[in-house]
N, C-alpha and C. Protein backbone atom coordinates (compact mmCIF):
# COMPACT_ATOMS: atom_id res chain seq x y z
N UNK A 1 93.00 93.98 63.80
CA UNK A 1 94.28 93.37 64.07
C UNK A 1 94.90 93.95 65.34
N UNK A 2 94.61 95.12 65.22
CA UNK A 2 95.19 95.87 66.74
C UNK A 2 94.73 95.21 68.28
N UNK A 3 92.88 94.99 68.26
CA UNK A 3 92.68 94.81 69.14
C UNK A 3 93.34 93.66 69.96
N UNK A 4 93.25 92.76 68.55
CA UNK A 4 94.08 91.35 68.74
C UNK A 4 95.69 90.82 69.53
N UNK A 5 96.00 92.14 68.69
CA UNK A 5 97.92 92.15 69.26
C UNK A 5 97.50 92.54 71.04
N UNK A 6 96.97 93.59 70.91
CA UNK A 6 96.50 93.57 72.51
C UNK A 6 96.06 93.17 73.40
N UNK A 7 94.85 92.31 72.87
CA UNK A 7 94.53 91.03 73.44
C UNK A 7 95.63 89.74 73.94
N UNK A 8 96.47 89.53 73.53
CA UNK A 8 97.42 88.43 73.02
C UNK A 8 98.47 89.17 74.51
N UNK A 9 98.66 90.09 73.87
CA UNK A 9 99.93 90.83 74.85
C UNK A 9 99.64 91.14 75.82
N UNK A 10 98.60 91.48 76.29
CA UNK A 10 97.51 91.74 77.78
C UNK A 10 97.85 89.91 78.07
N UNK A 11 97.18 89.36 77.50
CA UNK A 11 97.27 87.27 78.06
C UNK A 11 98.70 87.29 78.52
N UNK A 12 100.13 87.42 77.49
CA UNK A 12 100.80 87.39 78.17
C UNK A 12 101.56 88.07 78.95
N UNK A 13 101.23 89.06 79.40
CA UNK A 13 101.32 89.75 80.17
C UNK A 13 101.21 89.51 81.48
N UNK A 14 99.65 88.95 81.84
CA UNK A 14 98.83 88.68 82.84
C UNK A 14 99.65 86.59 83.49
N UNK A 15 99.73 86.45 82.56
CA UNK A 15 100.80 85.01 82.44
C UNK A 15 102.47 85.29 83.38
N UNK A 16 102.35 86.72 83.14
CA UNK A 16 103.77 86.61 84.22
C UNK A 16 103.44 87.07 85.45
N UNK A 17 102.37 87.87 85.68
CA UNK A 17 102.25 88.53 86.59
C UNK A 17 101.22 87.58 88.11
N UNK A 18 100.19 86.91 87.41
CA UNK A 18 99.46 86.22 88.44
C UNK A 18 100.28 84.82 88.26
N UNK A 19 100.22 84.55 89.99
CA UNK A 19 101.09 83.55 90.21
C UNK A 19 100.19 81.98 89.79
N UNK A 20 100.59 81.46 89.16
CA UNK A 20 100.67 80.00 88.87
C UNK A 20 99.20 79.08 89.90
N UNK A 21 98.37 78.38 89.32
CA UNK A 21 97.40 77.77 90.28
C UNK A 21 98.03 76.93 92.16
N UNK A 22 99.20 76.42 91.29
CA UNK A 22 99.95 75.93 92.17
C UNK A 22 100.76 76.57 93.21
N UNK A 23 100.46 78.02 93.22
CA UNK A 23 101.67 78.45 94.15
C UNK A 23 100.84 79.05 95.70
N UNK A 24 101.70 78.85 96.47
CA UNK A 24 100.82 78.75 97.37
C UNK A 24 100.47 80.19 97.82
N UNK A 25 99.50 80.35 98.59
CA UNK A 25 98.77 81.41 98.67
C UNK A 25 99.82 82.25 99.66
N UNK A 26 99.30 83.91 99.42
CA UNK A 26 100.34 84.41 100.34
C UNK A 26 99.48 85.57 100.77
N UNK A 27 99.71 84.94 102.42
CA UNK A 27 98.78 85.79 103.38
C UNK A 27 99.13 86.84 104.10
N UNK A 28 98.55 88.05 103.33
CA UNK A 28 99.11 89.54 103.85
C UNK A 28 98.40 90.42 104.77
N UNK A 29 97.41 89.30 105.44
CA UNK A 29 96.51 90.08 106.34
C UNK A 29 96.32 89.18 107.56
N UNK A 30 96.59 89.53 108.85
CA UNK A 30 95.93 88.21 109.98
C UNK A 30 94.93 87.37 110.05
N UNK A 31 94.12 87.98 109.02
CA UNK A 31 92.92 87.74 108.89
C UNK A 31 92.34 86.75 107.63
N UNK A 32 93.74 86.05 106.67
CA UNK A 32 93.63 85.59 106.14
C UNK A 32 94.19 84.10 106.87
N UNK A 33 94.50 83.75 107.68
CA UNK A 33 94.61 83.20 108.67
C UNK A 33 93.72 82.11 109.30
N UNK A 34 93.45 80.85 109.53
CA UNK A 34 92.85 80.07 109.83
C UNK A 34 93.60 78.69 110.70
N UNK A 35 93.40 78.84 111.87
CA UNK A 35 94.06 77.54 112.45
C UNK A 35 93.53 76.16 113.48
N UNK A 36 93.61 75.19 113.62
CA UNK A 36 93.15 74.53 113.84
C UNK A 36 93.24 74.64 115.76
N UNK A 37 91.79 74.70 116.45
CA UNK A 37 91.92 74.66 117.83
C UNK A 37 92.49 73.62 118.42
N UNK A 38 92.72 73.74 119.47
CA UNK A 38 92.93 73.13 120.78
C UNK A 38 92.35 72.42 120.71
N UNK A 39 90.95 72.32 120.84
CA UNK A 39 90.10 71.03 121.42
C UNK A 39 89.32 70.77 120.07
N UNK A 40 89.84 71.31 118.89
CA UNK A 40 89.37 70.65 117.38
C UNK A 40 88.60 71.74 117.15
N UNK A 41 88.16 71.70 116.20
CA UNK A 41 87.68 73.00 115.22
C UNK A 41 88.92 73.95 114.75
N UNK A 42 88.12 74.83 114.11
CA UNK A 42 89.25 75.47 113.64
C UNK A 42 89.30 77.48 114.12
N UNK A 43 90.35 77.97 114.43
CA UNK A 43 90.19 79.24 114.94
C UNK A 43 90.57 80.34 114.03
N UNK A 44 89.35 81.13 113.19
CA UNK A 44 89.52 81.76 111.91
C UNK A 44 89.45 83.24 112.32
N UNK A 45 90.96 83.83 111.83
CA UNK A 45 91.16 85.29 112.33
C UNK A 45 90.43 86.35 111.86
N UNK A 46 89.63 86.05 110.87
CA UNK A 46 88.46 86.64 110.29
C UNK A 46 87.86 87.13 110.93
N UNK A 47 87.28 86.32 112.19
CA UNK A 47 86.26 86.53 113.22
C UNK A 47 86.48 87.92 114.00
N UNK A 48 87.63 88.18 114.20
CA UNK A 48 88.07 88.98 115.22
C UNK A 48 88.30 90.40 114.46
N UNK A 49 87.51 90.61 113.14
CA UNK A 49 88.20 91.70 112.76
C UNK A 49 87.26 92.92 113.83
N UNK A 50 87.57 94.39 113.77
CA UNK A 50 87.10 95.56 114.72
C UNK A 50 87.97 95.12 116.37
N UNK A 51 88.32 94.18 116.49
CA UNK A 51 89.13 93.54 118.10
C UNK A 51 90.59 93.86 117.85
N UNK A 52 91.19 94.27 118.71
CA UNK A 52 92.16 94.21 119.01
C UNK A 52 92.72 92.30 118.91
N UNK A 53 93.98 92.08 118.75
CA UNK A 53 94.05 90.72 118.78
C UNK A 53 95.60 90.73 119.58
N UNK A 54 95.51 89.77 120.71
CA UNK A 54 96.88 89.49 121.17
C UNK A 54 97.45 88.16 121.37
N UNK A 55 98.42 87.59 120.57
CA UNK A 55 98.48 86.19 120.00
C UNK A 55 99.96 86.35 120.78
N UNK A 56 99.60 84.97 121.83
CA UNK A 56 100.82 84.62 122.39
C UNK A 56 101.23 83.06 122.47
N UNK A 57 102.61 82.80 122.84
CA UNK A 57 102.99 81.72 122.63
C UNK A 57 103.01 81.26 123.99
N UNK A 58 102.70 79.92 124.52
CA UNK A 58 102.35 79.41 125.76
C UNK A 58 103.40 78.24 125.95
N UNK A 59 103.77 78.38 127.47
CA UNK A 59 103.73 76.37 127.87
C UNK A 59 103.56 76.55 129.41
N UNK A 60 103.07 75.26 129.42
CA UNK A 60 102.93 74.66 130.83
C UNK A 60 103.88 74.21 131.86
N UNK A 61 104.96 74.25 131.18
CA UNK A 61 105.50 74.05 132.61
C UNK A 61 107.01 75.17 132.45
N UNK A 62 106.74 76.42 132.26
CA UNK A 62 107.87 77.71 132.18
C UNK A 62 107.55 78.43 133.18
N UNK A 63 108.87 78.96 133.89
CA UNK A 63 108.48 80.23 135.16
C UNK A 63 107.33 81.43 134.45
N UNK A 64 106.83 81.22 133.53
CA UNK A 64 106.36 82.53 132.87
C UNK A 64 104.70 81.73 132.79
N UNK A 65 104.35 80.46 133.00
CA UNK A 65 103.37 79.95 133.30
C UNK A 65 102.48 80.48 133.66
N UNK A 66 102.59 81.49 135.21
CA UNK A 66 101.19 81.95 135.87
C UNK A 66 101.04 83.12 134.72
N UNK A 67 101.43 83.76 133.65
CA UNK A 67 100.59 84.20 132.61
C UNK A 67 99.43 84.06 132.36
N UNK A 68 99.11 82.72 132.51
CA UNK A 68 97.85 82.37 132.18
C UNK A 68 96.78 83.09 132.58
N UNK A 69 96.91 83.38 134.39
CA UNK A 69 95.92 83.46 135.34
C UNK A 69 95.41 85.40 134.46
N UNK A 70 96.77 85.94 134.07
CA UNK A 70 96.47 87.47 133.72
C UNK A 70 96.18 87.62 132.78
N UNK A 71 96.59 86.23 131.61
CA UNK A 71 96.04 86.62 130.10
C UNK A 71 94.65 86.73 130.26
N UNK A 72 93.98 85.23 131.18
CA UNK A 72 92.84 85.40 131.57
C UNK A 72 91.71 86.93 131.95
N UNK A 73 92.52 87.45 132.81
CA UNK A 73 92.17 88.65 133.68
C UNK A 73 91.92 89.34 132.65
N UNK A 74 93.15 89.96 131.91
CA UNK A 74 93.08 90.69 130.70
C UNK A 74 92.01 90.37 129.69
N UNK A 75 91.76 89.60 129.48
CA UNK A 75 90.91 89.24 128.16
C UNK A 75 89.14 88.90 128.72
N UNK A 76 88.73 88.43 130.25
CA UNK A 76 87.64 89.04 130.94
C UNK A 76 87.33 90.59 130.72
N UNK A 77 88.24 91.31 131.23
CA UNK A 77 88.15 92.56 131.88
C UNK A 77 88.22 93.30 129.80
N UNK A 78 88.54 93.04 129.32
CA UNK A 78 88.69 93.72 127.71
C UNK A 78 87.69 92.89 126.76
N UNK A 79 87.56 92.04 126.89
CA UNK A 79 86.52 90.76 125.84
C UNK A 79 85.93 91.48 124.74
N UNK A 80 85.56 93.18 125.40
CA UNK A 80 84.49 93.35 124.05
C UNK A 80 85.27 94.07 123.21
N UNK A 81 86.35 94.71 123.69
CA UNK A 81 87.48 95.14 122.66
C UNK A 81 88.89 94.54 122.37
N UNK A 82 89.10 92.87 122.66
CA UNK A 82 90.16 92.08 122.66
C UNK A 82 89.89 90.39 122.35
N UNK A 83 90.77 90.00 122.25
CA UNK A 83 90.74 89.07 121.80
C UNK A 83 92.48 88.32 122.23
N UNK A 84 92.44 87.12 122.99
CA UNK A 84 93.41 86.47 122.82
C UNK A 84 93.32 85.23 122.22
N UNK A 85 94.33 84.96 121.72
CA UNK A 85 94.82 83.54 121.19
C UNK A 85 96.18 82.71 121.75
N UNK A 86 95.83 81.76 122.24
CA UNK A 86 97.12 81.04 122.63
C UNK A 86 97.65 80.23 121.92
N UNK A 87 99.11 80.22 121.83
CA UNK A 87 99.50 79.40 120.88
C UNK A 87 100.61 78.33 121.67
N UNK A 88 100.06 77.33 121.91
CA UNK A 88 101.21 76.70 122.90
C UNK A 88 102.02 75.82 121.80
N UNK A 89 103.41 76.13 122.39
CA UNK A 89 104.89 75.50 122.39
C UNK A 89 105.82 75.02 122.13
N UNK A 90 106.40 74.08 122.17
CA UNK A 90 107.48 73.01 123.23
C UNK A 90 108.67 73.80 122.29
N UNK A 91 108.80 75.05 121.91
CA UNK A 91 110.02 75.60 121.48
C UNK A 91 111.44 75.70 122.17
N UNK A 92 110.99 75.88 123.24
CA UNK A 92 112.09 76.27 124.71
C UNK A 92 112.04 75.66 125.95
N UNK A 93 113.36 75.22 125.61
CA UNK A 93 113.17 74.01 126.70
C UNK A 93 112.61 72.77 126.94
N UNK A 94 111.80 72.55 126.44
CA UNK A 94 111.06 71.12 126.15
C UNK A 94 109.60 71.60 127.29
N UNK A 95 109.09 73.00 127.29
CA UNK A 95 108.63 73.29 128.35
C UNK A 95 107.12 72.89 128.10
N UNK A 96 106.63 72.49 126.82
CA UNK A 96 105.39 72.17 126.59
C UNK A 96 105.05 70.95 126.20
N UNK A 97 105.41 70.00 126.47
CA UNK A 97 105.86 68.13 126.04
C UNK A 97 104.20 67.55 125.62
N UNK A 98 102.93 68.51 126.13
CA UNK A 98 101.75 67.40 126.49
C UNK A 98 100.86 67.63 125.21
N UNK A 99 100.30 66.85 125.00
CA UNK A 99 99.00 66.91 123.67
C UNK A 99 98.53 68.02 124.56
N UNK A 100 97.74 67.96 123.04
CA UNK A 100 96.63 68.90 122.99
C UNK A 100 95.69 69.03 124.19
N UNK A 101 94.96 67.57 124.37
CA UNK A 101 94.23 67.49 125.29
C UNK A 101 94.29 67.75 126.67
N UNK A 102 96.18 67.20 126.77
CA UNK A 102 96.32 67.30 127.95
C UNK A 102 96.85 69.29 128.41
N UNK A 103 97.04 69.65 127.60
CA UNK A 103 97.35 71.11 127.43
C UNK A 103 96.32 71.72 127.90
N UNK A 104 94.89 71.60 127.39
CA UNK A 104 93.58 71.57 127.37
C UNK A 104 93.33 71.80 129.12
N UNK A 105 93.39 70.51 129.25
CA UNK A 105 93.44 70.28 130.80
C UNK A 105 94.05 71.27 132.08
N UNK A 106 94.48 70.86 131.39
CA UNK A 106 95.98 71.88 132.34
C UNK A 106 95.65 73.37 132.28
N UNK A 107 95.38 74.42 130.94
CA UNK A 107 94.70 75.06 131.47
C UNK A 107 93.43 75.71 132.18
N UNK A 108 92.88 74.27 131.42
CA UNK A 108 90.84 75.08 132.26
C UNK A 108 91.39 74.42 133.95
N UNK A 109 91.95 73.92 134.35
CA UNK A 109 91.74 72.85 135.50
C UNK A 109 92.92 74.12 136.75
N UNK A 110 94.16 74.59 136.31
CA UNK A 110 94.70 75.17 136.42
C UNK A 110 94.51 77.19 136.57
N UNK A 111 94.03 77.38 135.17
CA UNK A 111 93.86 78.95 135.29
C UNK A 111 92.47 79.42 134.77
N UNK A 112 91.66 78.47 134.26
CA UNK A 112 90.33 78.69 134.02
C UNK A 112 90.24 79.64 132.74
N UNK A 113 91.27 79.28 132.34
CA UNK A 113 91.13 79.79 130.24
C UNK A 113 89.70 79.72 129.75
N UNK A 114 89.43 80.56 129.32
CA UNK A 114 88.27 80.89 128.76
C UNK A 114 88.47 81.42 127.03
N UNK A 115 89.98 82.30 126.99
CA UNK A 115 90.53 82.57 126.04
C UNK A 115 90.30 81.53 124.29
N UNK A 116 90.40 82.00 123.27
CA UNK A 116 90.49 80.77 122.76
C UNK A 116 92.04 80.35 122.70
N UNK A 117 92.61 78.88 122.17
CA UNK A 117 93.38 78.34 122.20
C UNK A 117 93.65 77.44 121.15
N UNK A 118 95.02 78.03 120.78
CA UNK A 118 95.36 76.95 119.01
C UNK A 118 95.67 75.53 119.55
N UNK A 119 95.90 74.45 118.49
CA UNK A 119 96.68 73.73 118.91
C UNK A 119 98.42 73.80 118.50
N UNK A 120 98.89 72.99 119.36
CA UNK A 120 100.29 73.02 119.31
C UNK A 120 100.72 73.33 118.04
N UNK A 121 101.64 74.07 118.15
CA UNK A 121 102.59 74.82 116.80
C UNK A 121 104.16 75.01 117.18
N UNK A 122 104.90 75.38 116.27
CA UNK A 122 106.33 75.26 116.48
C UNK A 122 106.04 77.05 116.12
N UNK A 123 106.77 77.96 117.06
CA UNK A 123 107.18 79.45 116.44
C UNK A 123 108.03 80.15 116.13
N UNK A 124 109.23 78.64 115.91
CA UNK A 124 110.62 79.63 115.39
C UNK A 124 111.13 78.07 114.55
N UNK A 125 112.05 77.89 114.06
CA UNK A 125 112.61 76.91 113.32
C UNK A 125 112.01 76.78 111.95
N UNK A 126 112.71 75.92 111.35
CA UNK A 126 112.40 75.23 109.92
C UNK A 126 110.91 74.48 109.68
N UNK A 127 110.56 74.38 110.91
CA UNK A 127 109.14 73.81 111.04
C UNK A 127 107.98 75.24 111.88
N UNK A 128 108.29 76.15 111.76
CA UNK A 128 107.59 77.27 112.42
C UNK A 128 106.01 77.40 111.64
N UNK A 129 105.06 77.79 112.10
CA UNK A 129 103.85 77.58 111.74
C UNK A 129 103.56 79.10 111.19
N UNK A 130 103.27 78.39 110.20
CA UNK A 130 103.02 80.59 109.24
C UNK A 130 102.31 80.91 109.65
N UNK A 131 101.79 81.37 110.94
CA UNK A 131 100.93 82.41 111.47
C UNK A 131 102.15 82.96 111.99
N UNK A 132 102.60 82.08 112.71
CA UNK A 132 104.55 82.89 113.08
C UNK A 132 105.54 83.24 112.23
N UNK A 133 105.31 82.58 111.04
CA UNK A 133 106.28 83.59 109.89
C UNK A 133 105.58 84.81 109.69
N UNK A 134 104.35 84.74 109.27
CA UNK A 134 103.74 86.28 108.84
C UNK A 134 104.41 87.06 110.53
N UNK A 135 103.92 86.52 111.88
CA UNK A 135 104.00 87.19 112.70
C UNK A 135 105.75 87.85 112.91
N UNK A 136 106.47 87.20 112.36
CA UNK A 136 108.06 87.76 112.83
C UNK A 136 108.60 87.88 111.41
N UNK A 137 108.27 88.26 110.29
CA UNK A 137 108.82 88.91 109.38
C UNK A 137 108.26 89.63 108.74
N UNK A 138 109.05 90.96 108.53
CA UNK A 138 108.37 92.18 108.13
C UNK A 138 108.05 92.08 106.80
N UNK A 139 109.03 91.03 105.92
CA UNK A 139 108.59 90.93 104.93
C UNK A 139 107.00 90.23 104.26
N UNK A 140 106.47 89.26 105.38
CA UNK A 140 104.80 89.05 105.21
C UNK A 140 104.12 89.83 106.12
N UNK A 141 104.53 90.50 107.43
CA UNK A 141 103.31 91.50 107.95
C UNK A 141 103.73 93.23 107.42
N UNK A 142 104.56 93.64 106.86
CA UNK A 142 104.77 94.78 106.52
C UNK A 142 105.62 95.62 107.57
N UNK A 143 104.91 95.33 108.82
CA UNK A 143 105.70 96.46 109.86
C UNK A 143 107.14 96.04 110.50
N UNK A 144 107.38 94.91 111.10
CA UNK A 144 108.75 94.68 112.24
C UNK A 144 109.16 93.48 111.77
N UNK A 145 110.26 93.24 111.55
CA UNK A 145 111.07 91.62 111.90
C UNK A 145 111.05 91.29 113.54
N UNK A 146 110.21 90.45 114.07
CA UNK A 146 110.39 90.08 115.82
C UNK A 146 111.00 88.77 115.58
N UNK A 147 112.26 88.81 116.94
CA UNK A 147 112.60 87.32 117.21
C UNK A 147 111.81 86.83 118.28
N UNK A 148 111.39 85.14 118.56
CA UNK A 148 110.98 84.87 119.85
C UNK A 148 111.76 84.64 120.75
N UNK A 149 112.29 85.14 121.87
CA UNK A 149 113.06 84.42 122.23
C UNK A 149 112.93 83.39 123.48
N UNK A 150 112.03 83.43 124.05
CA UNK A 150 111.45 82.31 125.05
C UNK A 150 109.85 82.27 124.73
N UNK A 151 108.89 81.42 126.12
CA UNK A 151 107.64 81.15 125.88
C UNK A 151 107.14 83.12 126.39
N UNK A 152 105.34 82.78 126.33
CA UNK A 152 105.22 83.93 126.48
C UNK A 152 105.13 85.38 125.50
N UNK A 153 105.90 85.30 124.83
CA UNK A 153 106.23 86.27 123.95
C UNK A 153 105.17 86.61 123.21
N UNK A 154 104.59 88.11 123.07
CA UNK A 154 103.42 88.51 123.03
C UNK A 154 103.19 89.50 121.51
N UNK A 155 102.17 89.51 120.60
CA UNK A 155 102.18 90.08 119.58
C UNK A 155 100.98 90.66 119.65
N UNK A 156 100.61 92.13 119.71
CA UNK A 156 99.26 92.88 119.49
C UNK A 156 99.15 93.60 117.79
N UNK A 157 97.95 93.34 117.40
CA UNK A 157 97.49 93.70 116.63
C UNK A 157 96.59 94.52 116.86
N UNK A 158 95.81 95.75 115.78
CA UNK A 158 94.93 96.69 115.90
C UNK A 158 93.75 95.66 115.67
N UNK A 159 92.48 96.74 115.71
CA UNK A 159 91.17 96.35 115.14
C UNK A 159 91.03 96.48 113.37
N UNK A 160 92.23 96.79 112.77
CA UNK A 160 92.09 96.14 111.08
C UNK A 160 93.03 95.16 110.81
N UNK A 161 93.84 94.65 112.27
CA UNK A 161 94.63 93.99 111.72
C UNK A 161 96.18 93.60 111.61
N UNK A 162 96.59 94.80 112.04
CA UNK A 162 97.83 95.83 111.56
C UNK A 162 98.63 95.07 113.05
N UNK A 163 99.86 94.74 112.53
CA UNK A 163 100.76 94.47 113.30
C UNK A 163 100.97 95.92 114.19
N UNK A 164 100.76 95.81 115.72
CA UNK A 164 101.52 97.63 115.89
C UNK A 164 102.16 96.91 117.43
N UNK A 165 102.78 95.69 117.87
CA UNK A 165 103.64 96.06 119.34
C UNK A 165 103.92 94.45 119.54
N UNK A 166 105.29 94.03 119.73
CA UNK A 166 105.60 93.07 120.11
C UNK A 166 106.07 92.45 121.91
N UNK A 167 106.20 92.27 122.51
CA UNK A 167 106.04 92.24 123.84
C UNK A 167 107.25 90.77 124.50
N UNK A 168 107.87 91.27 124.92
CA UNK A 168 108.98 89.69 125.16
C UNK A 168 108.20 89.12 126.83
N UNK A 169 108.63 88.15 126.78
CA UNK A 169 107.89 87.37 127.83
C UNK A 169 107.76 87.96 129.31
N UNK A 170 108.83 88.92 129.47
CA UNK A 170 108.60 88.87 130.89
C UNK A 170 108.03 90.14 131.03
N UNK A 171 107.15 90.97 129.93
CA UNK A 171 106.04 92.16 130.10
C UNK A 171 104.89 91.58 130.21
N UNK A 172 104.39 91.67 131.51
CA UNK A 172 103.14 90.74 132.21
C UNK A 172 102.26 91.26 131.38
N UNK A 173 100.80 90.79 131.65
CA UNK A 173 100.05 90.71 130.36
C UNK A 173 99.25 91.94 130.78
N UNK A 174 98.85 92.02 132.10
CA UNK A 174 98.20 93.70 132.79
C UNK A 174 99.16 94.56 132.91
N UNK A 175 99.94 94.25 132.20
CA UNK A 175 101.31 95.61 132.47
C UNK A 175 100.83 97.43 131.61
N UNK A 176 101.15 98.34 132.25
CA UNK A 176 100.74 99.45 131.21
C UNK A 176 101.20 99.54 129.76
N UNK A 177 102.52 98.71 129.57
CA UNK A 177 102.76 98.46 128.30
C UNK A 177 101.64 97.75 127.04
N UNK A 178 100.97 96.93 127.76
CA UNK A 178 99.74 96.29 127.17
C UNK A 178 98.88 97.05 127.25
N UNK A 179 98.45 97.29 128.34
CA UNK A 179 96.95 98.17 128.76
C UNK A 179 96.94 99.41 127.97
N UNK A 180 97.63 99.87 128.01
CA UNK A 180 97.66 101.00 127.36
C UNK A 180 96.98 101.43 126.00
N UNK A 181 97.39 100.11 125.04
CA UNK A 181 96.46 99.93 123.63
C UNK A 181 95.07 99.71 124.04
N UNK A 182 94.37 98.91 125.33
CA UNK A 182 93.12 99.17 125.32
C UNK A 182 92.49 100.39 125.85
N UNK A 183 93.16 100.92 126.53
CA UNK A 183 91.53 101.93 126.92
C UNK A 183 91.71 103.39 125.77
């Protein structure tokens, strides 16, 4: 009879504690993370674990634009210990208006991105894309609450993962503030 009451009380027990089939999943690691590219497929943060990861928000037509040419530089010159991700826009200002494709364009034709590249996402509002909620609240990445406040705006992660340095737009991307985490 004992084992039974325990059995019973362990069930409901376990009934309050694991969340419901229906509830949606809650992602406490970057790496649980999966988003759909730029030019289709999908870009899974899995991939990048032992890399450093630096996930920034983009547009094409902001004074903070020639970024591109250094995210580039940066992520040549680091590749085997980095990793960027772009996340373009139209948050500020209306500064990113173009599809995907044409986004696409604009940077291989323009700065010769090699980087990978999400597709369009919103990173602040009621419509913000939960790679940017985990990324600006401490309550899903553990470490900082960050606001965005223009394009550009830069988020480094370690090689397990770990939120450790947020970066506002106008800390260029070869700046020693960046560099510094790689060598």
């Amino acid at each position: 009879m004992k084992k039974i009451f325990i059995a019973l009380a362990s069930l409901a027990l376990a009934s309050f504690i694991l969340p419901p089939k229906h509830a949606p999943f809650i992602k406490s690691s970057i790496y649980d993370f999966k988003v759909d590219g730029l030019s289709g497929g999908t870009i899974d943060f899995s991939q990048f674990k032992g890399k450093k990861i630096l996930i920034v928000n983009t547009a094409s037509k902001c004074g903070f634009t020639p970024q591109y040419e250094y995210l580039e530089k940066l992520y040549e010159k680091y590749k085997d210990k980095l990793v960027i991700v772009g996340f373009p826009a139209n948050n500020f200002g209306s500064q990113e208006p173009g599809t995907n494709d044409e986004i696409k364009a604009f940077c291989t034709k323009n700065y010769g991105v090699t980087f990978p590249m999400a597709a369009k996402v919103s990173v602040k509002g009621d419509d913000i894309a939960p790679i940017y909620k985990w990324l600006t609240n401490k309550s899903e990445n553990g470490v900082m609450d960050a606001d965005i406040k223009w394009n550009f705006t830069k988020f480094l992660l370690d090689e397990n993962g770990n939120l450790i340095a947020k970066f506002d737009s106008n800390v260029a991307p070869m700046s020693d503030d960046i560099v510094k985490y790689l060598k």
